[in-house]
C-alpha atoms as a PDB file:
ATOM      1  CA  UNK A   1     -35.401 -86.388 -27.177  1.00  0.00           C
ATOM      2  CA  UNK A   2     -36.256 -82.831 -28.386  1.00  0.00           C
ATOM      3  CA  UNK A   3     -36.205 -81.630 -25.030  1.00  0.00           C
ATOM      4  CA  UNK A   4     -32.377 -82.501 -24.563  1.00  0.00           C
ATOM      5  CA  UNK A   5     -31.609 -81.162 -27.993  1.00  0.00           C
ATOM      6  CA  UNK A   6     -33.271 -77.540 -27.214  1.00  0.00           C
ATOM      7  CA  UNK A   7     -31.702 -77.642 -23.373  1.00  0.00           C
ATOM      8  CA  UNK A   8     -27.802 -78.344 -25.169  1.00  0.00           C
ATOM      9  CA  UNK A   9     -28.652 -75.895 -27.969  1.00  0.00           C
ATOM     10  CA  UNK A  10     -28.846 -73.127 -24.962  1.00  0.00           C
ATOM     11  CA  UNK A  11     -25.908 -74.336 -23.437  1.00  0.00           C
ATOM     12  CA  UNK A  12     -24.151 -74.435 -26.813  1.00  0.00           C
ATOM     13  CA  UNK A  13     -25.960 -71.580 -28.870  1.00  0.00           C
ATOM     14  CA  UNK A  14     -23.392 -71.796 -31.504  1.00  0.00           C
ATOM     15  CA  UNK A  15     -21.946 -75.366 -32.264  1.00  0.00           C
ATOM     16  CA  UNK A  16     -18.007 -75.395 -32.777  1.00  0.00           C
ATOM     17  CA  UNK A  17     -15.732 -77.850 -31.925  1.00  0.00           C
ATOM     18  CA  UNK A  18     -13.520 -75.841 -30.252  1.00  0.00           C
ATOM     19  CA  UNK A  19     -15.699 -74.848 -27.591  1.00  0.00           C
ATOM     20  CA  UNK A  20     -15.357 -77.260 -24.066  1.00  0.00           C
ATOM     21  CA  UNK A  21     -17.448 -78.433 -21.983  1.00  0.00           C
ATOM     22  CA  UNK A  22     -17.267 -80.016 -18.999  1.00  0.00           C
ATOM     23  CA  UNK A  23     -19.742 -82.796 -17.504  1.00  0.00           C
ATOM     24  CA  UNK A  24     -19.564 -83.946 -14.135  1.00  0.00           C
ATOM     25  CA  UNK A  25     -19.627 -88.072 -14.448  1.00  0.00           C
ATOM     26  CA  UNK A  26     -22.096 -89.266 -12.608  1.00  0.00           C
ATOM     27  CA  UNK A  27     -21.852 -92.714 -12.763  1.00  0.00           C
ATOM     28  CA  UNK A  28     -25.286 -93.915 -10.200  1.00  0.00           C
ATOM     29  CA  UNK A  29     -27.598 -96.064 -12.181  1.00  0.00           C
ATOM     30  CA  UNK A  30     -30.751 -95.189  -9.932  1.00  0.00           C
ATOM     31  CA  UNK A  31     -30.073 -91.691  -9.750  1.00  0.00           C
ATOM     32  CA  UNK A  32     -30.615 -89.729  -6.753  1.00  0.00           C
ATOM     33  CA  UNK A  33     -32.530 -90.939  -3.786  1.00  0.00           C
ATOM     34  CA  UNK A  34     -36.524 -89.975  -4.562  1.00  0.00           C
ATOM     35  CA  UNK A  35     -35.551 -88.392  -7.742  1.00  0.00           C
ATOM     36  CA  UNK A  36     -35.896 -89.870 -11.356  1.00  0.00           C
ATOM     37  CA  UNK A  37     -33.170 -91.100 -13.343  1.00  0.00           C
ATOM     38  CA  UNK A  38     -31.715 -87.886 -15.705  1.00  0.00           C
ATOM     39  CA  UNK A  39     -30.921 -88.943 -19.077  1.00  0.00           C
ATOM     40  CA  UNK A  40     -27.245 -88.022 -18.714  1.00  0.00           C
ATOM     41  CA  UNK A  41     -26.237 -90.048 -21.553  1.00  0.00           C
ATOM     42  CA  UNK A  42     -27.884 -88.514 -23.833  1.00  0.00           C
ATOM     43  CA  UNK A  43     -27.573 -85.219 -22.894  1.00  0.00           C
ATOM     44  CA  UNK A  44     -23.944 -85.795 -22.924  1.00  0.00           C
ATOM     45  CA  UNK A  45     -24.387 -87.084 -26.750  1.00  0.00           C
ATOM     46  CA  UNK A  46     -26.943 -84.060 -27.745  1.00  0.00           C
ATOM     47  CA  UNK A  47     -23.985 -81.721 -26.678  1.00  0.00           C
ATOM     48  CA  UNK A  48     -21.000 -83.667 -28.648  1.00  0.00           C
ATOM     49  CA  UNK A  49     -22.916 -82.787 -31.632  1.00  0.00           C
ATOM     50  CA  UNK A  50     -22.020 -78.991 -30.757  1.00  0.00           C
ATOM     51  CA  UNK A  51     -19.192 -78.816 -28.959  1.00  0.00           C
ATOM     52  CA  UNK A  52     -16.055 -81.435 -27.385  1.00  0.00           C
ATOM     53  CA  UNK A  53     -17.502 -82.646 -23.639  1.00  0.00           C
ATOM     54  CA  UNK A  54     -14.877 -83.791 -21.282  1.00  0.00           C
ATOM     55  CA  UNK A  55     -16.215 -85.965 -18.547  1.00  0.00           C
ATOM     56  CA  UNK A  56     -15.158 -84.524 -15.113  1.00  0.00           C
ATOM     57  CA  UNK A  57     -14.391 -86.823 -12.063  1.00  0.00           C
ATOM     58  CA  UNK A  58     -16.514 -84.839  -9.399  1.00  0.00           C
ATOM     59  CA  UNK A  59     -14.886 -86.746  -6.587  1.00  0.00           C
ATOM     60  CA  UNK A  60     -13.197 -84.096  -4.178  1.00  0.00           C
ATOM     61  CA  UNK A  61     -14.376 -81.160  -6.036  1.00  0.00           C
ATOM     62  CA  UNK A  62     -15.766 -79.590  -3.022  1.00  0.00           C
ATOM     63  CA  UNK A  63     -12.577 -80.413  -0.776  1.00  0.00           C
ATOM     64  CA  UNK A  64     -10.203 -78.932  -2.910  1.00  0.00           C
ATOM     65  CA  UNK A  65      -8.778 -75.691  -4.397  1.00  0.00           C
ATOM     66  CA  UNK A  66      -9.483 -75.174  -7.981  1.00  0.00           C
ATOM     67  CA  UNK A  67      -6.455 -72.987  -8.322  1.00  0.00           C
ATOM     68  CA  UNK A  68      -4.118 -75.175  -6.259  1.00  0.00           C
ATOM     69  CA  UNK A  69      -5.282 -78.253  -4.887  1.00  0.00           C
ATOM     70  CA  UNK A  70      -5.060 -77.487  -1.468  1.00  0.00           C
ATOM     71  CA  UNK A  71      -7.977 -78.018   1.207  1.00  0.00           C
ATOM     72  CA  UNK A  72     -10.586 -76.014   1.522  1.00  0.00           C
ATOM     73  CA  UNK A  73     -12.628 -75.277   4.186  1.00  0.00           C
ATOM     74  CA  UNK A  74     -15.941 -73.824   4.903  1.00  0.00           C
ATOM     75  CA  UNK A  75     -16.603 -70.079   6.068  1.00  0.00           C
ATOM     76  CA  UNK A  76     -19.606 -68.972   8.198  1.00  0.00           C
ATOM     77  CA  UNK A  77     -21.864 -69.192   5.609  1.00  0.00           C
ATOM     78  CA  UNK A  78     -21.994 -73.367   4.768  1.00  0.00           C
ATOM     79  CA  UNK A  79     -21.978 -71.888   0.342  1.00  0.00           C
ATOM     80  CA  UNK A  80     -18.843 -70.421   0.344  1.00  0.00           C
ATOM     81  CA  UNK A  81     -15.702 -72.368   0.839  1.00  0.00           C
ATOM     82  CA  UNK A  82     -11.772 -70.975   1.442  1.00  0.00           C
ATOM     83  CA  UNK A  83      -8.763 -72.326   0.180  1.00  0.00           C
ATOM     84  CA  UNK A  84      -6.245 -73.005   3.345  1.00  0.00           C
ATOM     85  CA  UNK A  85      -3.125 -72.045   1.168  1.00  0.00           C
ATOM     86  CA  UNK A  86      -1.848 -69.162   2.824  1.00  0.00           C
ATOM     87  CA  UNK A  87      -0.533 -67.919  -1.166  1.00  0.00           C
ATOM     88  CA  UNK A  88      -3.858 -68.620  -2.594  1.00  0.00           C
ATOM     89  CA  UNK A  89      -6.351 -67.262  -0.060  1.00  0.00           C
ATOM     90  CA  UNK A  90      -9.010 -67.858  -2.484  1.00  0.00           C
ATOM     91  CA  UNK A  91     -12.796 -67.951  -1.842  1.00  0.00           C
ATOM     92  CA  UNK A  92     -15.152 -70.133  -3.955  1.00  0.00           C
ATOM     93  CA  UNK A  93     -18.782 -70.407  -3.854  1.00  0.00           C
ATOM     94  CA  UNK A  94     -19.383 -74.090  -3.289  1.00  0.00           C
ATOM     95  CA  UNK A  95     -21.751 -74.352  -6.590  1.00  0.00           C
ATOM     96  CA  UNK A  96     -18.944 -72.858  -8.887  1.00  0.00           C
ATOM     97  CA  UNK A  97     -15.557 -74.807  -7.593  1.00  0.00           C
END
């Protein structure tokens, strides 16, 4: 698995345990519909070796406010999403929530 090695290498240029990273955990054993299985596992192992990886529960993370948990809810364009807070205000692109 060279390929997974070089691909967490340029995620992680530099390893140190004090860097994060977050994976979502996708937990399908037949992957995607039409779409091979990724090898999640061990990309998830290649990057422990340079950094700490926190497994991220992915559920809601397009219905809710990073910055304050409320609702969010979509704006003309169906990519960017805004938090209903009337504090927060924010604006997220749906990719980077």
């Amino acid at each position: 698995f060279k390929a997974l090695g070089y691909v967490a290498a340029r995620v992680v240029p530099v390893p140190d345990d004090s860097t994060l990273v977050g994976v979502g955990e996708f937990n399908n054993p037949r992957g995607l519909r039409g779409n091979a299985v990724p090898p999640l596992k061990g990309f998830e192992k290649e990057l422990s070796r340079r950094a700490t990886v926190r497994l991220i529960d992915e559920y809601f993370t397009s219905k809710k406010c990073f910055a304050c948990h409320s609702d969010l809810a979509e704006t003309e364009s169906r990519n960017v999403l805004h938090c209903t807070n009337s504090t927060c205000r924010m604006y997220w692109d749906r990719d980077e929530n």
